[in-house]
Protein backbone atom coordinates (compact mmCIF):
# COMPACT_ATOMS: atom_id res chain seq x y z
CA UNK A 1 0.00 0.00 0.00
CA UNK A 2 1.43 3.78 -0.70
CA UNK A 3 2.42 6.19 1.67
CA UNK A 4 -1.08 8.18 0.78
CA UNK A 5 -2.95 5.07 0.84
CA UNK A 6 -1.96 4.32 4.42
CA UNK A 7 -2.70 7.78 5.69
CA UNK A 8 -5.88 7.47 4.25
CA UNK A 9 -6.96 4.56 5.60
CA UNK A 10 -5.54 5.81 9.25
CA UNK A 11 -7.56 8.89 8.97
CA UNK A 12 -10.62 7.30 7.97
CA UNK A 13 -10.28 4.63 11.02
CA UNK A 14 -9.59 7.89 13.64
CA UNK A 15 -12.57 9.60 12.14
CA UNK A 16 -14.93 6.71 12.90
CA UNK A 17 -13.33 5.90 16.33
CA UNK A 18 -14.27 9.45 17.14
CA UNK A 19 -18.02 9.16 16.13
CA UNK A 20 -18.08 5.98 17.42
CA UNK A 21 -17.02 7.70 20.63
CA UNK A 22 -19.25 10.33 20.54
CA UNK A 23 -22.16 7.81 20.25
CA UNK A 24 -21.44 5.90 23.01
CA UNK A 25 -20.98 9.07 24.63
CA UNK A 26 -24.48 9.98 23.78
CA UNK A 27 -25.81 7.21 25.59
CA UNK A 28 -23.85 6.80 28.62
CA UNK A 29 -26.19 9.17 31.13
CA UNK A 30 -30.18 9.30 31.36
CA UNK A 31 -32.06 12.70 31.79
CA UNK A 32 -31.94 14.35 34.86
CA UNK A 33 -33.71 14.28 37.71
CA UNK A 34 -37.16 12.60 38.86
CA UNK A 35 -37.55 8.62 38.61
CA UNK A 36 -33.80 8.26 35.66
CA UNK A 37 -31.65 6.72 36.76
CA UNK A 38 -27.87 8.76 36.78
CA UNK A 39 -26.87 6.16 34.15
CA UNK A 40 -28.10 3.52 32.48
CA UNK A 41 -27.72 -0.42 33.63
CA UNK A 42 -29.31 -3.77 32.51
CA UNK A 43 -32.16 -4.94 33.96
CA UNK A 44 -33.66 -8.45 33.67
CA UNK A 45 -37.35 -7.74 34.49
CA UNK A 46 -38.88 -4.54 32.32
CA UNK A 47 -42.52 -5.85 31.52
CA UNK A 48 -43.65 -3.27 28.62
CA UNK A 49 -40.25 -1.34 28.65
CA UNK A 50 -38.26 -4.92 28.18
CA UNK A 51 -36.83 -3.41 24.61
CA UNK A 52 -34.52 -0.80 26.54
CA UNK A 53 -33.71 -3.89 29.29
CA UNK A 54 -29.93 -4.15 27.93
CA UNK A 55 -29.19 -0.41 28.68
CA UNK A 56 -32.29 1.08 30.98
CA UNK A 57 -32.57 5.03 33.23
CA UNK A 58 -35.38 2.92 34.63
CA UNK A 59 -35.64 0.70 37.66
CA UNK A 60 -38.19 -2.26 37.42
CA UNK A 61 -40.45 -0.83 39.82
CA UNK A 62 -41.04 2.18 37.39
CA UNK A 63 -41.63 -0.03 34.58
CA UNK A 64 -43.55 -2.14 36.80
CA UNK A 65 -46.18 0.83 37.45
CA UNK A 66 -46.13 1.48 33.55
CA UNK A 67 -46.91 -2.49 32.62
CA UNK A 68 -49.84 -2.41 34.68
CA UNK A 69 -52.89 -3.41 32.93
CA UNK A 70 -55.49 -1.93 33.14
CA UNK A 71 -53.28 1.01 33.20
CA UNK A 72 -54.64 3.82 34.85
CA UNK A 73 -51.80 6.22 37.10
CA UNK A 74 -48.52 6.55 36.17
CA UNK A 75 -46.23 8.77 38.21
CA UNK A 76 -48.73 10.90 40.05
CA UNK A 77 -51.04 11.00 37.21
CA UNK A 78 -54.03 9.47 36.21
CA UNK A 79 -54.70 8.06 33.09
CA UNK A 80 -58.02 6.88 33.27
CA UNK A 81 -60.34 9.77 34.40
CA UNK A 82 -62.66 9.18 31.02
CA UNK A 83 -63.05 5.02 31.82
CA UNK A 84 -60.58 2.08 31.31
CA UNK A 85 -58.02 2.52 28.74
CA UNK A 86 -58.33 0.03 25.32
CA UNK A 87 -55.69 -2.43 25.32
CA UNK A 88 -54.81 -1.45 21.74
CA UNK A 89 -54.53 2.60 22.67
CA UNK A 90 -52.68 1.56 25.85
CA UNK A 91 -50.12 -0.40 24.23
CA UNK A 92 -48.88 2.78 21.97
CA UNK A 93 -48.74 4.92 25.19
CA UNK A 94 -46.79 2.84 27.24
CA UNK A 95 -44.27 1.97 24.43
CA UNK A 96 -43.91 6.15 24.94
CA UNK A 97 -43.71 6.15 28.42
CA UNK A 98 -41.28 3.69 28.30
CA UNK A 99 -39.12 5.50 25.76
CA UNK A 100 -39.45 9.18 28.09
CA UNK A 101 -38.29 6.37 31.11
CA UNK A 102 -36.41 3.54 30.33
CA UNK A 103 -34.42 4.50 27.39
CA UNK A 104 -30.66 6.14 27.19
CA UNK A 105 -31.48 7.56 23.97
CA UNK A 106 -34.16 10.41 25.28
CA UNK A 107 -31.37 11.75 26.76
CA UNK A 108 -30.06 13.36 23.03
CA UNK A 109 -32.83 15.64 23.65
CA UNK A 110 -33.10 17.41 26.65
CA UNK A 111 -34.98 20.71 27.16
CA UNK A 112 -32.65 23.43 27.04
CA UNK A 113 -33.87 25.12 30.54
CA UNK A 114 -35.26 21.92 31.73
CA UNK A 115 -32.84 18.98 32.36
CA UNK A 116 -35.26 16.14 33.17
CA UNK A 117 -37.70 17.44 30.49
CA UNK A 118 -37.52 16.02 26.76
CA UNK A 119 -38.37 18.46 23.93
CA UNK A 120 -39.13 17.94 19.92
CA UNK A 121 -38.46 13.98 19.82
CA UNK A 122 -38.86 13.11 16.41
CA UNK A 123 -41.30 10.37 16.15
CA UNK A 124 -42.48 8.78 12.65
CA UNK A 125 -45.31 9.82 11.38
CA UNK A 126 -46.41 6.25 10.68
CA UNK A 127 -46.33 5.46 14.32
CA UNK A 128 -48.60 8.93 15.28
CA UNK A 129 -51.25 7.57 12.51
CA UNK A 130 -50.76 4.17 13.94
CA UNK A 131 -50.91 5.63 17.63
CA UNK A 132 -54.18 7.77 16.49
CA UNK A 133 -56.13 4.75 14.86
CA UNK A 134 -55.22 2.24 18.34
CA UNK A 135 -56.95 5.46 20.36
CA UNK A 136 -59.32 7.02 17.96
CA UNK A 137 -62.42 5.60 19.82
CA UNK A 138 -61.18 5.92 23.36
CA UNK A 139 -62.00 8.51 25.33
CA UNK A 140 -59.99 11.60 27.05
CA UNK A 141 -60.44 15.09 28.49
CA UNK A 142 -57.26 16.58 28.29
CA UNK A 143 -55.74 17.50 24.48
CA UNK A 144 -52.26 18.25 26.00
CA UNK A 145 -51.67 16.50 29.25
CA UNK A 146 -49.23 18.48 30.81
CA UNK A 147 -50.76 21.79 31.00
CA UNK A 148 -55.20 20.56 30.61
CA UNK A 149 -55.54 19.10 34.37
CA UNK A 150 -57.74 20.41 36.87
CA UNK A 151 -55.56 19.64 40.12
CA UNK A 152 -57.02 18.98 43.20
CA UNK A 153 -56.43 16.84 46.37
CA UNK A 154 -57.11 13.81 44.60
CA UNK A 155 -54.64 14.52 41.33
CA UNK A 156 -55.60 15.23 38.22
CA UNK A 157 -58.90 16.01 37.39
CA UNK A 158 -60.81 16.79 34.16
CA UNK A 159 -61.24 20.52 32.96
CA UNK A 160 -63.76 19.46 30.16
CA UNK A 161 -65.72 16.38 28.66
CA UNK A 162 -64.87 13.24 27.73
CA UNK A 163 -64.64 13.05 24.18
CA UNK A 164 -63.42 10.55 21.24
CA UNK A 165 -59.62 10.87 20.62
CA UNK A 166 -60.96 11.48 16.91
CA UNK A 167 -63.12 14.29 17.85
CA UNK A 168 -59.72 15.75 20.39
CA UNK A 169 -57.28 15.31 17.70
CA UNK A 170 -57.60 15.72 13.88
CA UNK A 171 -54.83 13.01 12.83
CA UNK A 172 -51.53 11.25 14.25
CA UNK A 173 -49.54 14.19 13.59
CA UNK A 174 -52.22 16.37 15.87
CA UNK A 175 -52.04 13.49 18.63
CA UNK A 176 -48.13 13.08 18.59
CA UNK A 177 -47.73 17.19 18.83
CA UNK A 178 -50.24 18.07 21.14
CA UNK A 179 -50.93 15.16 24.30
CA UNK A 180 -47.39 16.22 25.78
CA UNK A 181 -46.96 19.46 24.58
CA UNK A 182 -43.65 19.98 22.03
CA UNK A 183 -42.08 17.14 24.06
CA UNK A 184 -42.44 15.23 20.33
CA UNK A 185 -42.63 16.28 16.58
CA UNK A 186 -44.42 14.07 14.22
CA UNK A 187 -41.89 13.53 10.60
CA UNK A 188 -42.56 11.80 7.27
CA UNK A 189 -40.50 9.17 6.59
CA UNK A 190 -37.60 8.80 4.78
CA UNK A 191 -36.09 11.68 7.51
CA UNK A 192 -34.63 10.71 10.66
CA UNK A 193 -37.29 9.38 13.12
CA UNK A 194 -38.27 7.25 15.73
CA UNK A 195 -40.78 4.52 15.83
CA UNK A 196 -40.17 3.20 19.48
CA UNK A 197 -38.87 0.09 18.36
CA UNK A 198 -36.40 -2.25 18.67
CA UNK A 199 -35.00 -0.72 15.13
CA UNK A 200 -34.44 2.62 17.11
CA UNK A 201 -33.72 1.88 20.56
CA UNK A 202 -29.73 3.14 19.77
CA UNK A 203 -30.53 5.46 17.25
CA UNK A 204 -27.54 6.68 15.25
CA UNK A 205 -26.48 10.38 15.86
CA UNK A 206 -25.76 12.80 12.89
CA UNK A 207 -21.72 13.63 12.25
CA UNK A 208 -21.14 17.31 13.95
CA UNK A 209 -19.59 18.71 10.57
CA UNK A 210 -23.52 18.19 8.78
CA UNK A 211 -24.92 20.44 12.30
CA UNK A 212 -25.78 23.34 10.42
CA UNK A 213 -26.54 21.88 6.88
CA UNK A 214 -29.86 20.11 6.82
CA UNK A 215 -30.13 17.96 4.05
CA UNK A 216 -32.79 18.80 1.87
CA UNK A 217 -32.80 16.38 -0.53
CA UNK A 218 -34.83 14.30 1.56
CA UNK A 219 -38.81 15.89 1.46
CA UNK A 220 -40.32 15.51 4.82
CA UNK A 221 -44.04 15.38 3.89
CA UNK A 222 -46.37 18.60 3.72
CA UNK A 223 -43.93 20.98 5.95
CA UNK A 224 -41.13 20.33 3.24
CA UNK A 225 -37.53 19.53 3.70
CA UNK A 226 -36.91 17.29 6.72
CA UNK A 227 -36.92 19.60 10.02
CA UNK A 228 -33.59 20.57 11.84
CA UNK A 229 -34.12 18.27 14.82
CA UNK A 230 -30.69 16.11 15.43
CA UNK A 231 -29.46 16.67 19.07
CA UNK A 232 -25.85 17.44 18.38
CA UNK A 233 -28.34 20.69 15.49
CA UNK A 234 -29.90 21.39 19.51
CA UNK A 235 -26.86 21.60 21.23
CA UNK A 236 -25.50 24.38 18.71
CA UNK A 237 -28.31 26.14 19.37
CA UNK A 238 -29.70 26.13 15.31
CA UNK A 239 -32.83 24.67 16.91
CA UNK A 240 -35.70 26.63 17.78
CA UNK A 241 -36.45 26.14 21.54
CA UNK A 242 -39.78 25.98 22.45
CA UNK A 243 -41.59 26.41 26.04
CA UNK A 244 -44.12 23.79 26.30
CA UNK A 245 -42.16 20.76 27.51
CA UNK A 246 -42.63 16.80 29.14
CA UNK A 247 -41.36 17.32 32.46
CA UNK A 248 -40.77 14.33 35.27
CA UNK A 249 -40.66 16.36 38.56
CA UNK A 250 -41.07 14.68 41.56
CA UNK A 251 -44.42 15.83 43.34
CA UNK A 252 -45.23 18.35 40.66
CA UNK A 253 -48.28 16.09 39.23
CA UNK A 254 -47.24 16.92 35.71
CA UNK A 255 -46.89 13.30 34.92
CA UNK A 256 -43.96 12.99 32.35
């Protein structure tokens, strides 16, 4: 091999030990605060958060309260103030609450004010249109569930009527960016997203030098090019920050 060969080849192995670095960097603390752990562990026993058991910010007695079935109070919060949750429309929102609790990978986007807070998670739209038609027909009385309690000395309380999760939200995209504020964005397929998975539960991290060029080529659905919403885009401070946010604070009764 030539001289220029060989410093090619060493270059190109430093330049993935470095991102390779940088991933498992990503990955190696849990959000802040609340129920997280400081870093993430294996755990054997996860119920509904087992995907994340390799590498979990959970314990098993948070997942524990999350796998309950019927689910009806997570973390202070009650779930169930418009009747008994559908199995199929409980199933999509504990695979999110497990995601906000159990895995490492929330963590890549924290709140910029708000350490134990996750904001503008990019979740497929496929999954928000399959989340949408599991919960169409349930009920609910709360369109964003941070901020639409009534709180009183029994928790969480209704401020309006039940109604249809159709007649609350238009679509999946509606539902994703709306039941826990701007804690998640809804984005078309082929752009980076997550569909809470076992095909995204170490999602791969953008390389710093593409931070401020999003690439374009790729068309995100209605709302054009695919949005600016990489973590290492966030911690540059090209991202628009937002106020409404999923916060886990212990006592607060805001539920994520």
């Amino acid at each position: 091999m030539s001289t220029g060969g060989s410093v090619w080849v060493l270059a190109m192995g430093w330049a993935l030990a470095v991102l390779c670095g940088r991933a498992r960097g990503l990955d190696s603390s849990c959000l802040a605060g609340g129920k997280h752990k400081v870093a993430p562990t294996p755990e054997e026993q996860l119920g509904a958060c087992q995907l994340y058991a390799a590498s979990a910010c959970c314990s098993p007695e948070v997942a524990q309260e999350i796998s309950s079935t019927p689910l009806a109070k997570v973390n202070d919060i009650y779930w169930n103030r418009c009747g008994s949750i559908s199995p199929r429309c409980e199933h999509y929102l504990q695979r999110v609450e497990c995601f906000y609790r159990c895995a490492p990978s929330a963590a890549r986007w924290p709140h910029p004010q708000r350490p134990t807070a996750v904001l503008e998670v990019p979740l497929c739209l496929s999954f928000c249109e399959e989340w949408y038609k599991a919960c169409k027909d349930d009920l609910t009385c709360a369109r964003n569930w941070v901020s639409d309690w009534q709180w009183g000395p029994e928790g969480n309380n209704c401020s309006r009527d039940c109604v249809p999760y159709s007649q609350m939200y238009r679509d999946g995209r509606e539902l994703c960016e709306n039941i826990w504020g701007d804690s998640f964005v809804a984005v078309q397929e082929p752009c980076l997203c997550l569909s809470l998975t076992a095909s995204d539960a170490n999602p791969e991290p953008l390389p710093e030098d593409s931070a401020e060029k999003p690439d374009t080529t790729k068309v995100g659905g209605p709302q054009g090019p695919c949005p600016a919403s990489s973590p290492l885009r966030r911690a540059r401070g090209s991202l628009r920050k937002r106020s409404v946010f999923m916060e886990d604070v212990e006592g607060s009764g805001s539920g994520f």
